[in-house]
N, C-alpha and C. Protein backbone atom coordinates (compact mmCIF):
# COMPACT_ATOMS: atom_id res chain seq x y z
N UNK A 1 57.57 49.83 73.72
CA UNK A 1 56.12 49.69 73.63
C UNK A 1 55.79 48.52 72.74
N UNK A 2 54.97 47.74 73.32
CA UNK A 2 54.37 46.62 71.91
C UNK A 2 52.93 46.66 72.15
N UNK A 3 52.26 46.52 71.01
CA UNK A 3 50.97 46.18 71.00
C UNK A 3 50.80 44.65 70.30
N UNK A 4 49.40 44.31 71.09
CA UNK A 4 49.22 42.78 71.30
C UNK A 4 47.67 42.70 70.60
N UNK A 5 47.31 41.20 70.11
CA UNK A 5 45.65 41.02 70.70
C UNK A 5 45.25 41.65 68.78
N UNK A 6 43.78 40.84 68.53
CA UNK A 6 43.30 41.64 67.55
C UNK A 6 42.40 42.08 67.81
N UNK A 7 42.13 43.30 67.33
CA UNK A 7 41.03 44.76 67.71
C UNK A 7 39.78 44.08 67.29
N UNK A 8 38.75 44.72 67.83
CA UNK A 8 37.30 44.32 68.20
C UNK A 8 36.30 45.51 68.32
N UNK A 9 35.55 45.33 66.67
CA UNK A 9 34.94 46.86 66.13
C UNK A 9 33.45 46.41 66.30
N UNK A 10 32.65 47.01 67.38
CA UNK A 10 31.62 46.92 67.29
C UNK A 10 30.75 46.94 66.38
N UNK A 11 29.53 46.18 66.24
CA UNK A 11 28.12 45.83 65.55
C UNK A 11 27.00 46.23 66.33
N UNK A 12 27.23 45.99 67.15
CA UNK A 12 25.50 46.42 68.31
C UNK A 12 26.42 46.29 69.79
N UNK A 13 25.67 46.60 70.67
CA UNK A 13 26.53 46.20 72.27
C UNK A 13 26.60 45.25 72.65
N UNK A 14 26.30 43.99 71.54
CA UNK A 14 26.81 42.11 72.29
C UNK A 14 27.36 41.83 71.33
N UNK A 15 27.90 42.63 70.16
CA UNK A 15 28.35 41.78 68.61
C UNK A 15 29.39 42.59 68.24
N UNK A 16 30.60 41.98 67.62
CA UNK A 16 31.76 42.60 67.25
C UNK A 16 32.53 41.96 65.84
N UNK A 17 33.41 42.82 65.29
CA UNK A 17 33.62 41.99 64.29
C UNK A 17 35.26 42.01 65.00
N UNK A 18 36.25 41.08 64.17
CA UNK A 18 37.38 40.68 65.39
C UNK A 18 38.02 39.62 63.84
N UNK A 19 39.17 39.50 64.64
CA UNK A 19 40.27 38.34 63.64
C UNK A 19 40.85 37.15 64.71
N UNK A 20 41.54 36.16 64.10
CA UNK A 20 41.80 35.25 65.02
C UNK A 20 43.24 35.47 65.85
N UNK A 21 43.88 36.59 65.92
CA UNK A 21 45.02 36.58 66.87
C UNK A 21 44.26 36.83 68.16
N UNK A 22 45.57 36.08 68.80
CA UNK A 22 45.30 35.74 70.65
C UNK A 22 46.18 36.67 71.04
N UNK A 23 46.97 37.23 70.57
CA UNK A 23 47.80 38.31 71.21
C UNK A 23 49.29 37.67 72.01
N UNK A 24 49.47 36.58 71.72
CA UNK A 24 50.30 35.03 72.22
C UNK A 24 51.82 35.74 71.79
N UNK A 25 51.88 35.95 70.25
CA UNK A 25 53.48 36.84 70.04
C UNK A 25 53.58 37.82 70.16
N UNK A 26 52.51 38.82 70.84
CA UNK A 26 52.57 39.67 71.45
C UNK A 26 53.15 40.15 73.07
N UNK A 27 52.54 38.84 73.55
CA UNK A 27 52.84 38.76 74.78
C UNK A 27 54.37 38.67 74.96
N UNK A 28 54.74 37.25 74.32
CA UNK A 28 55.87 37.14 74.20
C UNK A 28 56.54 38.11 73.76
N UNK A 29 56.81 39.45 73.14
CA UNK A 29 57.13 40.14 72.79
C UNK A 29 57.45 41.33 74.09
N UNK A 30 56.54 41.33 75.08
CA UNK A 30 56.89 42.18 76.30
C UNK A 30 57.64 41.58 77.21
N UNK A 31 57.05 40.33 77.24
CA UNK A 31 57.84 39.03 78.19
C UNK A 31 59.48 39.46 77.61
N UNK A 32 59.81 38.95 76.41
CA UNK A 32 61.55 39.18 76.15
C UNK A 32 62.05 40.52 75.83
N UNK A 33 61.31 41.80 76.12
CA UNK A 33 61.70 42.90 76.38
C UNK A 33 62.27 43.44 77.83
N UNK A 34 61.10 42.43 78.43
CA UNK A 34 61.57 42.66 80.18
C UNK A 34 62.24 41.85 80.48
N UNK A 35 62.99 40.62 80.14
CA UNK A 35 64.06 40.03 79.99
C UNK A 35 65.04 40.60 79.62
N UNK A 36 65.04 41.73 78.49
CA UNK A 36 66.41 42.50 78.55
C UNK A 36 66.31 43.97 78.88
N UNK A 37 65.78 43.75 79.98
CA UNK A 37 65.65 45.38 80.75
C UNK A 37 65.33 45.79 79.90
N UNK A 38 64.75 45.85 79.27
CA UNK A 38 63.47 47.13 79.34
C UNK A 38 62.20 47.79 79.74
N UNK A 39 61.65 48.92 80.18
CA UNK A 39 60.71 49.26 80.66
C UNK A 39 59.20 49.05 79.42
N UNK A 40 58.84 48.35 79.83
CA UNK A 40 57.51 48.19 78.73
C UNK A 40 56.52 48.61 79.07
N UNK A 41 55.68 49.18 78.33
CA UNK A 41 54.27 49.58 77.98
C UNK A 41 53.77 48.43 76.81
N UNK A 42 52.48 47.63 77.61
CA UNK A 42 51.80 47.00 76.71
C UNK A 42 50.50 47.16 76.28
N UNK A 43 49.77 47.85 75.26
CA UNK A 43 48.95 48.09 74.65
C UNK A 43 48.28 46.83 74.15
N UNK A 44 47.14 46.24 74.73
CA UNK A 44 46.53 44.89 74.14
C UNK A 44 45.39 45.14 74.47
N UNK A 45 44.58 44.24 73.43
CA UNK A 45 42.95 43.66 73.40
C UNK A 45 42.94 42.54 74.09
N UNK A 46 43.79 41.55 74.60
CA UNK A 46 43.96 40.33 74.45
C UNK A 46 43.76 40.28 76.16
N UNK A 47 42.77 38.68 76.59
CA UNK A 47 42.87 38.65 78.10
C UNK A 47 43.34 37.33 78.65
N UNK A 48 44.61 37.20 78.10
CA UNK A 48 45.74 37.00 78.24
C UNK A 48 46.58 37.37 79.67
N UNK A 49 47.06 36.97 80.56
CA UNK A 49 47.60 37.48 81.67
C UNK A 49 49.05 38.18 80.69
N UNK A 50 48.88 39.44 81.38
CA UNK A 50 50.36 40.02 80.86
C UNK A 50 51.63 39.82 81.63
N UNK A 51 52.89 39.46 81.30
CA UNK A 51 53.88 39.75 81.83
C UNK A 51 54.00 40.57 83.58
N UNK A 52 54.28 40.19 84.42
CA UNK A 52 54.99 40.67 85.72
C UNK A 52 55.62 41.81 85.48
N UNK A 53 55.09 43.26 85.59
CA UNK A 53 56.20 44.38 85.64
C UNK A 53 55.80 45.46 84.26
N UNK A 54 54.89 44.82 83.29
CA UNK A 54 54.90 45.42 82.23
C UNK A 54 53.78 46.62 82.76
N UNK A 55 53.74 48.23 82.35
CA UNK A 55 52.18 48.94 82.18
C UNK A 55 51.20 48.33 81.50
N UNK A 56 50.44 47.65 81.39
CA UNK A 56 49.65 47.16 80.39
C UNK A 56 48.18 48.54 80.54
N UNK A 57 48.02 48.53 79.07
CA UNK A 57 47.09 49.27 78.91
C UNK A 57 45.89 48.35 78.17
N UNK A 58 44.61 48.32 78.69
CA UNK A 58 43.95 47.76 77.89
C UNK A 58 42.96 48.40 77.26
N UNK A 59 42.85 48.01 75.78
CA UNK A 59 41.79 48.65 74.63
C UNK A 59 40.93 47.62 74.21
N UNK A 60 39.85 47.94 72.93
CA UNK A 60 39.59 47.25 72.58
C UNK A 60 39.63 47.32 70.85
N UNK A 61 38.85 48.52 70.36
CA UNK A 61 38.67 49.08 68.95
C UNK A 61 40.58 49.50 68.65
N UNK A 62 40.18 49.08 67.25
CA UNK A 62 41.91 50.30 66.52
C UNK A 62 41.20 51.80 66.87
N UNK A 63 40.49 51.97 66.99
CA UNK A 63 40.84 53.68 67.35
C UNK A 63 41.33 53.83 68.63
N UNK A 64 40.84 53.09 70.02
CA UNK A 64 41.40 52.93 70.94
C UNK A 64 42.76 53.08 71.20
N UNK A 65 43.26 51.85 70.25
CA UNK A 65 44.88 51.55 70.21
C UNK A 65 45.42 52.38 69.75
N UNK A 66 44.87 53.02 68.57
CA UNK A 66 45.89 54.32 68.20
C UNK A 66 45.86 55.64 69.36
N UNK A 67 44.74 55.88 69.90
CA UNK A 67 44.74 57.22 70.64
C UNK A 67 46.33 56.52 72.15
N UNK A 68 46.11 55.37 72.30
CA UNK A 68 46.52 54.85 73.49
C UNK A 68 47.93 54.85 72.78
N UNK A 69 48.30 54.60 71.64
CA UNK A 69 49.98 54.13 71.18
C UNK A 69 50.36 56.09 71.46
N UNK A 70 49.44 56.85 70.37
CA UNK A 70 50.03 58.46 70.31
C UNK A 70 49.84 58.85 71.59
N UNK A 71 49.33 58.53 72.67
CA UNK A 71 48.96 59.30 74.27
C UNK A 71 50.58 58.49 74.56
N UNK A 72 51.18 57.56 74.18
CA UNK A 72 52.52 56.66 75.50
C UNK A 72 53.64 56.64 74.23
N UNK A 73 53.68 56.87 73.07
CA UNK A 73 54.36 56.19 72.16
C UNK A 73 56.08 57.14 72.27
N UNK A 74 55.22 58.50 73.05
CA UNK A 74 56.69 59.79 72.76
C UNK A 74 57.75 59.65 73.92
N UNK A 75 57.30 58.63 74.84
CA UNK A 75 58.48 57.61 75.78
C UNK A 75 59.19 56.37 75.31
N UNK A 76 58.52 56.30 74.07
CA UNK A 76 59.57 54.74 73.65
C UNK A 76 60.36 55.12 72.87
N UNK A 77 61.72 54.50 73.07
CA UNK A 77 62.28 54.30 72.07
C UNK A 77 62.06 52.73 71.01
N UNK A 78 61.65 51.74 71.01
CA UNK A 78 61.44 50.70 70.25
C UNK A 78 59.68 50.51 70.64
N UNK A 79 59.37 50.74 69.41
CA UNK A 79 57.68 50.39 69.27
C UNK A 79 57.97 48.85 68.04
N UNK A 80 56.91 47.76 68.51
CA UNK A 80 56.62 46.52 68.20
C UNK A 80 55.23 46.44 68.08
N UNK A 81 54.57 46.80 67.10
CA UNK A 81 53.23 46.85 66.37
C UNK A 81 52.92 45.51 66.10
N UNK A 82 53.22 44.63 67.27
CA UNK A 82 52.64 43.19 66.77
C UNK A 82 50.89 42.64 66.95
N UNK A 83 49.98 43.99 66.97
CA UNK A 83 48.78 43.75 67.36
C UNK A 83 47.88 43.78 65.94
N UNK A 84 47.29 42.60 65.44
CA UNK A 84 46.21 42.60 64.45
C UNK A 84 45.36 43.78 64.33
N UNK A 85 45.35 44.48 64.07
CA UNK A 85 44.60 45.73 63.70
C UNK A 85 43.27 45.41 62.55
N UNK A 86 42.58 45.56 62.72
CA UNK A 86 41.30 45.38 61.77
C UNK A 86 41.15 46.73 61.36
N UNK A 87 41.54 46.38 59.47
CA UNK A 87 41.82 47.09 58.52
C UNK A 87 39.81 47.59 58.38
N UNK A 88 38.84 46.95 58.97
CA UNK A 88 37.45 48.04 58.59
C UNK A 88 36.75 47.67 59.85
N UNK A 89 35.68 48.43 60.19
CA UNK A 89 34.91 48.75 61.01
C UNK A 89 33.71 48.85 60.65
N UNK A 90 32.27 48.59 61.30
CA UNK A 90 31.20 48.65 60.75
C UNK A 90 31.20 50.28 60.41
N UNK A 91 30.21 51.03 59.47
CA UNK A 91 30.24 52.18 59.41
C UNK A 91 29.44 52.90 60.79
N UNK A 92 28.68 52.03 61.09
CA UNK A 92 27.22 52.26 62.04
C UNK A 92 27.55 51.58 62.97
N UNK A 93 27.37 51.44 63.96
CA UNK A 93 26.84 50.91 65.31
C UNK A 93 25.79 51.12 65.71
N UNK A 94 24.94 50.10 65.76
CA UNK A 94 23.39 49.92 66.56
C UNK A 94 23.78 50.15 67.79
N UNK A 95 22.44 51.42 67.77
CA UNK A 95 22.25 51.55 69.91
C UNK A 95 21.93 50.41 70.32
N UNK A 96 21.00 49.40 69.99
CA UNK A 96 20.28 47.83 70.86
C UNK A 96 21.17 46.62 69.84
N UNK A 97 20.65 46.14 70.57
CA UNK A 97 21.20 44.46 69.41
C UNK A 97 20.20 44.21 68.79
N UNK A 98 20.38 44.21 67.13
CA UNK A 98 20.00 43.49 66.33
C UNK A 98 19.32 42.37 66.47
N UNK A 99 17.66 42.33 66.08
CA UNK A 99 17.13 41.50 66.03
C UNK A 99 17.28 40.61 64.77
N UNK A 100 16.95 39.36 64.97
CA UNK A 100 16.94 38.56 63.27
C UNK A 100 15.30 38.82 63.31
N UNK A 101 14.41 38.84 63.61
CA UNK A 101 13.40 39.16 63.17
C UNK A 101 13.10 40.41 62.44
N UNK A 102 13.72 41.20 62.28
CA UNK A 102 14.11 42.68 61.45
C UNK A 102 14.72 42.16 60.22
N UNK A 103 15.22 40.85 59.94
CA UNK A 103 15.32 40.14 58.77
C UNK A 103 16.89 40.55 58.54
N UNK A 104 17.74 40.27 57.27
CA UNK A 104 19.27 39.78 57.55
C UNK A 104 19.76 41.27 57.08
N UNK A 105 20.40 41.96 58.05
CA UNK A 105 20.83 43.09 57.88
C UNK A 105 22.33 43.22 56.90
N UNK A 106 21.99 44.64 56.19
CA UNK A 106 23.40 44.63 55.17
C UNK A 106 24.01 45.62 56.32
N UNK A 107 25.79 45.10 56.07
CA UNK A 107 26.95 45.45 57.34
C UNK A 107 27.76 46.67 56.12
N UNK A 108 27.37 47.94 56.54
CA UNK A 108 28.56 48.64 55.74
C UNK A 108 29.70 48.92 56.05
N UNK A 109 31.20 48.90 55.38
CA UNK A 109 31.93 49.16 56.95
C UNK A 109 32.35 50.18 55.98
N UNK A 110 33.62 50.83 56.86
CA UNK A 110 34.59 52.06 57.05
C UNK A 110 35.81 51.37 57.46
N UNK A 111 36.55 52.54 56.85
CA UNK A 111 38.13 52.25 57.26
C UNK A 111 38.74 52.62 58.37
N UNK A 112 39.45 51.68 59.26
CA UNK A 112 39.80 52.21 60.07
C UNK A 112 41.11 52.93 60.48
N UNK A 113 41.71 53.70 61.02
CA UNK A 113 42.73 54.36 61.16
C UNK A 113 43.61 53.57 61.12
N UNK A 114 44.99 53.46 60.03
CA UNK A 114 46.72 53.34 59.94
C UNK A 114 47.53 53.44 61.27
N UNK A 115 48.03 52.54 61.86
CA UNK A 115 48.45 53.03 63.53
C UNK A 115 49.83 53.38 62.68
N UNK A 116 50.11 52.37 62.43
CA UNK A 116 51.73 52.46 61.95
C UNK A 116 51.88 53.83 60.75
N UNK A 117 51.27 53.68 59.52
CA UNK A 117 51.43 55.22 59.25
C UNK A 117 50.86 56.65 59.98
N UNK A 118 50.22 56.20 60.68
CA UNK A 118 49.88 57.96 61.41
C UNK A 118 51.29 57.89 62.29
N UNK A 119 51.28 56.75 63.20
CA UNK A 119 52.92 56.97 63.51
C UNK A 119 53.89 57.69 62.62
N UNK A 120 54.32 57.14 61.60
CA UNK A 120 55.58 57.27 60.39
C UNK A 120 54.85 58.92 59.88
N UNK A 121 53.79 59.33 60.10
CA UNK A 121 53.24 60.79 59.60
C UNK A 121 53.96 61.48 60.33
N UNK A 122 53.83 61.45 61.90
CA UNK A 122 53.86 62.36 63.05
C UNK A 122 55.10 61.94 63.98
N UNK A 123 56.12 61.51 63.28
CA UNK A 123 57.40 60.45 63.59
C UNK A 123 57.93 62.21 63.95
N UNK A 124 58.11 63.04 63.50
CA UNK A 124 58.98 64.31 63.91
C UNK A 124 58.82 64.42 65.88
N UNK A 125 57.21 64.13 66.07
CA UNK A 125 56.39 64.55 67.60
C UNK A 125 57.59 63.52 68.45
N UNK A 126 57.73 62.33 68.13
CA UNK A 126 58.67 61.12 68.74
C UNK A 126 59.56 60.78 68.83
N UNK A 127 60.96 62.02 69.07
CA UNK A 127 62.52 62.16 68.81
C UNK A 127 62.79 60.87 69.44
N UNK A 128 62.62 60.32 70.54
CA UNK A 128 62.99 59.20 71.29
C UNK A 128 62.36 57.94 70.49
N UNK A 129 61.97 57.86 69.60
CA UNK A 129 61.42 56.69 69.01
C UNK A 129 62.79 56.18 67.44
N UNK A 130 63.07 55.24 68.13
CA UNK A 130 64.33 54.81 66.72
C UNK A 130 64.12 53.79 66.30
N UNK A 131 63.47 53.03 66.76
CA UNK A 131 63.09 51.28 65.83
C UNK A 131 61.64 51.54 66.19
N UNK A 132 60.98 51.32 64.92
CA UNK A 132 59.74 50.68 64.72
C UNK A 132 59.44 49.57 64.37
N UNK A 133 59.37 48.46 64.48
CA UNK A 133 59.31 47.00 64.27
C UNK A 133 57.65 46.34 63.74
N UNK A 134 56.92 46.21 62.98
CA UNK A 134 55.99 45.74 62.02
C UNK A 134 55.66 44.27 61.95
N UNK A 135 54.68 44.00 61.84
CA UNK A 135 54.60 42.50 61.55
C UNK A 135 53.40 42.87 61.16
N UNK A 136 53.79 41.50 59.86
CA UNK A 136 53.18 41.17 59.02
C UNK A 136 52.43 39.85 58.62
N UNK A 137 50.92 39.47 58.93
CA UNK A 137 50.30 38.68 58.94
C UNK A 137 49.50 38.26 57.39
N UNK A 138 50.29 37.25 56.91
CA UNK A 138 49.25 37.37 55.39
C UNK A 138 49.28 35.72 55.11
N UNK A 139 48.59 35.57 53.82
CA UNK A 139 47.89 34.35 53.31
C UNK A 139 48.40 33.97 52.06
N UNK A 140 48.93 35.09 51.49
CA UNK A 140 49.72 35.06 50.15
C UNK A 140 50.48 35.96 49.80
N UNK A 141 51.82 35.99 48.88
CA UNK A 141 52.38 36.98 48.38
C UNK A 141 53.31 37.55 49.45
N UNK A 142 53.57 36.20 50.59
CA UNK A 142 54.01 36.90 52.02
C UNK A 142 55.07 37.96 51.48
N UNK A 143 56.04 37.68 51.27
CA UNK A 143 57.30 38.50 51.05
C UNK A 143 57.27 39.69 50.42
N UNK A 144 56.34 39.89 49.10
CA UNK A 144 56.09 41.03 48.70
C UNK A 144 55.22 41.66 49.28
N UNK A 145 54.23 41.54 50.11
CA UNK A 145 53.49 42.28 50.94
C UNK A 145 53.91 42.68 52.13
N UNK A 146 55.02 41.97 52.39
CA UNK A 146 55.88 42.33 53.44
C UNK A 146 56.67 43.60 53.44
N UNK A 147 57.39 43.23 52.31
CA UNK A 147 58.36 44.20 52.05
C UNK A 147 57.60 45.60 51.31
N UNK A 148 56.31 45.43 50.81
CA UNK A 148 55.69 46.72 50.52
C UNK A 148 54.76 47.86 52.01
N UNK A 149 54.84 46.95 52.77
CA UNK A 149 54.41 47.39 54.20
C UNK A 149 55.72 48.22 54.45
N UNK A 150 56.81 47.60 54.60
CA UNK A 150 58.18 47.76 55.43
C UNK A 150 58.33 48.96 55.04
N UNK A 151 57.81 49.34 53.81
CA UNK A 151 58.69 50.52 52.89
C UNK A 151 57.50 51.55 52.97
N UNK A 152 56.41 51.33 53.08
CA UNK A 152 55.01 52.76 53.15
C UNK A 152 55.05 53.17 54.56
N UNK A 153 55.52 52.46 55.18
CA UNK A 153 54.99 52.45 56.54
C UNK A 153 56.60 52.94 57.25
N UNK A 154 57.76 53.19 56.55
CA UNK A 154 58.75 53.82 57.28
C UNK A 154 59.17 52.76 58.11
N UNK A 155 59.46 51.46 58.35
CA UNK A 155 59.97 50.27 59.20
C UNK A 155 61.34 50.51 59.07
N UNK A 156 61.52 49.87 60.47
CA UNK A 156 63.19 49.92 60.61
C UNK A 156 63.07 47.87 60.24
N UNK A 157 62.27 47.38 60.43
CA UNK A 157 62.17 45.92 60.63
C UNK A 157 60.57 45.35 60.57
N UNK A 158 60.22 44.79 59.49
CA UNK A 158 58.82 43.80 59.66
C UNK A 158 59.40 42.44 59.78
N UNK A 159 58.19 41.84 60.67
CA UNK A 159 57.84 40.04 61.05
C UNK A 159 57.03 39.50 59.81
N UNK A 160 57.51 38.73 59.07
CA UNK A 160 56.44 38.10 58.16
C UNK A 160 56.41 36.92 58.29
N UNK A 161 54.67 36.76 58.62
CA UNK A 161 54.77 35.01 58.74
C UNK A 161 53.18 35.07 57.71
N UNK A 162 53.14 33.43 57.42
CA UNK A 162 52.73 33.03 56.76
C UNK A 162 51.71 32.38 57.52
N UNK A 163 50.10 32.96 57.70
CA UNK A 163 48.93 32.60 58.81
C UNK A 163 48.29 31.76 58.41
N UNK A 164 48.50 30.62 57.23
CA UNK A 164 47.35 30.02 56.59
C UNK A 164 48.68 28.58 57.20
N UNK A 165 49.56 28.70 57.61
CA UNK A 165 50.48 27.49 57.95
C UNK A 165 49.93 26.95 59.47
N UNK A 166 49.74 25.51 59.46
CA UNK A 166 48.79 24.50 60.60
C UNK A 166 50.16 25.23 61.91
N UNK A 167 51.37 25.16 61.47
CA UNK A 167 52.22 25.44 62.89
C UNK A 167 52.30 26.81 62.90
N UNK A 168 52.04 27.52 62.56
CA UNK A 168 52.40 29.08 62.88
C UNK A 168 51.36 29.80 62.73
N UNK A 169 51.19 31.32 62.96
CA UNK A 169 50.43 31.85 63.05
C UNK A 169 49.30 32.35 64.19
N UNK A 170 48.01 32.60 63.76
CA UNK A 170 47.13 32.50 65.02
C UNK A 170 46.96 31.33 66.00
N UNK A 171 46.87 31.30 67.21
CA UNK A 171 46.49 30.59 67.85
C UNK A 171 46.91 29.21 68.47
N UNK A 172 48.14 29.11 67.65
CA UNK A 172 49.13 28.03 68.08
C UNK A 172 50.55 28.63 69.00
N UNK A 173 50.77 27.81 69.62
CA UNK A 173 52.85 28.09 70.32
C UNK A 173 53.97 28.27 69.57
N UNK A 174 53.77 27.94 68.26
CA UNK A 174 55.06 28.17 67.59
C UNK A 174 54.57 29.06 66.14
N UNK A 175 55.95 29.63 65.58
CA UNK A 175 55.78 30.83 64.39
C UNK A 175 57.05 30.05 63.55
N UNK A 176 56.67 30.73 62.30
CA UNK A 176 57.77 30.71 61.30
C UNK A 176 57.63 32.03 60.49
N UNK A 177 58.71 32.70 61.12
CA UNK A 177 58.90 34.29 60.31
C UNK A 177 60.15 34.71 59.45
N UNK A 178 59.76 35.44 58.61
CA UNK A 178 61.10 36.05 58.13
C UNK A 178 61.08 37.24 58.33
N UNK A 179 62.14 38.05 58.60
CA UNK A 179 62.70 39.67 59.20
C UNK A 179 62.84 40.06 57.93
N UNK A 180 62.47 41.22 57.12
CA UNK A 180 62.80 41.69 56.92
C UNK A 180 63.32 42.96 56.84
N UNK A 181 64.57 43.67 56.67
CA UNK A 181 65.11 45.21 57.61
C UNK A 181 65.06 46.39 56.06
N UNK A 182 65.03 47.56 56.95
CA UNK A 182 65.12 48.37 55.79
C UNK A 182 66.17 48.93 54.64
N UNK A 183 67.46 47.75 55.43
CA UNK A 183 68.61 47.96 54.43
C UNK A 183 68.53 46.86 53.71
N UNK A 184 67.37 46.13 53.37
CA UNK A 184 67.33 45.06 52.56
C UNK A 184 67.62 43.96 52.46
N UNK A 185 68.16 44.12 53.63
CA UNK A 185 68.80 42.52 54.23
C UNK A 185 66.87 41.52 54.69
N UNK A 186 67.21 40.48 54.57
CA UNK A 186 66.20 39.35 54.67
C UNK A 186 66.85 38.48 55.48
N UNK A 187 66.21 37.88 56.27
CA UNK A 187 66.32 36.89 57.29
C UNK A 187 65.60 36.06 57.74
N UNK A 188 65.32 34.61 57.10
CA UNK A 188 64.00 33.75 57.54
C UNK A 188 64.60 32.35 58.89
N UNK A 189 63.92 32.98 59.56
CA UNK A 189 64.15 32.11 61.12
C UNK A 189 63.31 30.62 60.76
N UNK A 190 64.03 29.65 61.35
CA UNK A 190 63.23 28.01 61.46
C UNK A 190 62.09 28.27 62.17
N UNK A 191 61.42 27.30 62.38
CA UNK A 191 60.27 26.80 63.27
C UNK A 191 60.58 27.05 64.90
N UNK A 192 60.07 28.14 65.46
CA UNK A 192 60.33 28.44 66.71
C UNK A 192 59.30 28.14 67.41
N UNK A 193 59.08 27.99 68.97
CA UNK A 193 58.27 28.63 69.53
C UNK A 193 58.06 30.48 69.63
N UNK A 194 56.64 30.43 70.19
CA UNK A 194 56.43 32.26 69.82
C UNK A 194 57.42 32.60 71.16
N UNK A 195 58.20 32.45 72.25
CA UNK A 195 58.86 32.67 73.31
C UNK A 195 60.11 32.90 72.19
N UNK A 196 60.29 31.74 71.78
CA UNK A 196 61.87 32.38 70.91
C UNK A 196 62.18 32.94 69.63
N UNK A 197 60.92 33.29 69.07
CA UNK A 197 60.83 34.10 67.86
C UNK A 197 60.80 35.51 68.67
N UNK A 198 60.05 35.84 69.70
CA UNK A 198 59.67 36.93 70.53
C UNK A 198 61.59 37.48 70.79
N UNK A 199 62.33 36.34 71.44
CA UNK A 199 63.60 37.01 71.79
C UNK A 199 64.88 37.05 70.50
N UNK A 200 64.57 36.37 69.50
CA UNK A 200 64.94 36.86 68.45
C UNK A 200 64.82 38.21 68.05
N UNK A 201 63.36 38.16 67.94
CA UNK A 201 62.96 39.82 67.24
C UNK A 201 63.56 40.61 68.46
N UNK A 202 63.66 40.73 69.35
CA UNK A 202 63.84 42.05 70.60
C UNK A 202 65.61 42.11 70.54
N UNK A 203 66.41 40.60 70.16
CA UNK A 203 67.66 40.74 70.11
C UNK A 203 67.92 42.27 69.08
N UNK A 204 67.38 41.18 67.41
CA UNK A 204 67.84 41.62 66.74
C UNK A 204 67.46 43.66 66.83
N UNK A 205 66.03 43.62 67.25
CA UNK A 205 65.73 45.44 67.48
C UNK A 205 67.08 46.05 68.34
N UNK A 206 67.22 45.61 68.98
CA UNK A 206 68.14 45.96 69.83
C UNK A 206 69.12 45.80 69.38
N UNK A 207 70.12 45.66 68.61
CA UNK A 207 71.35 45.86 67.89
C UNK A 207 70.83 46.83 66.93
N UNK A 208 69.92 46.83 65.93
CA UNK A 208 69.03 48.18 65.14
C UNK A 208 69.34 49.60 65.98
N UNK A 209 68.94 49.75 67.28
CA UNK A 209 69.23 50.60 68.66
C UNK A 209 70.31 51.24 68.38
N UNK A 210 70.96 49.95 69.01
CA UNK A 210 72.45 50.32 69.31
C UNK A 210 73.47 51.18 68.30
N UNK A 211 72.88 50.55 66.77
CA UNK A 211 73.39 51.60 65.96
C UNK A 211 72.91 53.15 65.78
C-alpha cells in the first residue's frame, strides 16, 4: 500500500487549505512496487495519472485517507506513508463560501488524525503488515525529527529529505533523502531522480520483508 498527494481540508465548498506535495514520490513509489511484483493499492489526493495495474483509491481530507488506509491496510504487507498529511484542519467548515464583504474572517483549526500512529495503535488488527515505511518532510532539524518520528510512530524505515532544498522536495523530479531504519543504521542516498529514490526505498523495504 502507499499513500501519495497532500491532503486538502476544507474552508467553505470552493476553498481548502493544502501543502505543496504533488504526490510525484508517491507515484513513483507504486510505479517501483509494480516493477517488483507487487500488488498495490494506491491511496492519493493527487491527479496525477497513476501507474498501469495499481487499485488506486482516491481521497481528499486526512480523515478520508485514514478511514481508506484502516478499510485496505489489513491486506498489506509493506505500507509507504509517503502522502503529506496536513497536521490541522479548519475547526468549522462554512455551508456557502465566504464572503470578503463579511470582512477578514479568523480560521480556527483542529487537529487532524495521526495515520501512522493510529496505524502503530491498532498494528495487533494487521498480522500481515511487517514494514511500515515513513517519510519525512521538514525544513530543519531534518535528522532529529526524523529519527524522533521513526521511533513514536513504530517505523521499520523513514525517508528524510530536506523540502526547503531548490533540487529536492515538492514539486521538482529529483530528491535527496536519507533512510533512516529502526536498528539505527542511517543511510543518506546522492541526488536522485524521484523514479530512483522510489526503487531504492522499495529495494531496500523489501530486504526489511525478507527478514
Amino acid at each position: 500500500m502507499v499513500t501519495a498527494g497532500g491532503t486538502r481540508e476544507a474552508v467553505d465548498p470552493v476553498r481548502f487549505l493544502t501543502n505543496r506535495s504533488s504526490g510525484k514520490q508517491g507515484l513513483a513509489l507504486a510505479q517501483a512496487a509494480l516493477d517488483a511484483g507487487a500488488d498495490v493499492t494506491l491511496i492519493t489526493t493527487s491527479d496525477l495519472p497513476a501507474p498501469v495495474g495499481v487499485r488506486r483509491i482516491d481521497v481528499e481530507s486526512a480523515q478520508q485517507m485514514l478511514d481508506a488506509v484502516l478499510a485496505s491496510v489489513s491486506d498489506a504487507q509493506l505500507l509507504f506513508m509517503a502522502a503529506a498529511v496536513a497536521d490541522f484542519r479548519p475547526a468549522q467548515v462554512a455551508d456557502q463560501k465566504i464572503k470578503k464583504r463579511s470582512g477578514i474572517p479568523t480560521l480556527a483549526l483542529a487537529a487532524n488524525p495521526d495515520i501512522l500512529a493510529t496505524v502503530a495503535q491498532q498494528r495487533q488488527n494487521f498480522p500481515a503488515l511487517r514494514v511500515v515505511v515513513g517519510f519525512a518532510a521538514e525544513t530543519q532539524n531534518l535528522l532529529d525529527n526524523a529519527a524522533a518520528k521513526l521511533q513514536s510512530k513504530g517505523l521499520s524505515m523513514i525517508v528524510a529529505n530536506d523540502v526547503s532544498a531548490a533540487d529536492a522536495g515538492f514539486a521538482v523530479e529529483t530528491n535527496r533523502v536519507t533512510l533512516l531504519y529502526s536498528s539505527g543504521q542511517r543511510e543518506t542516498l546522492p541526488l536522485l531522480s524521484k523514479t530512483a529514490v522510489a526503487e531504492q526505498v522499495v529495494l531496500r523495504a523489501m530486504r526489511l520483508l525478507s527478514r
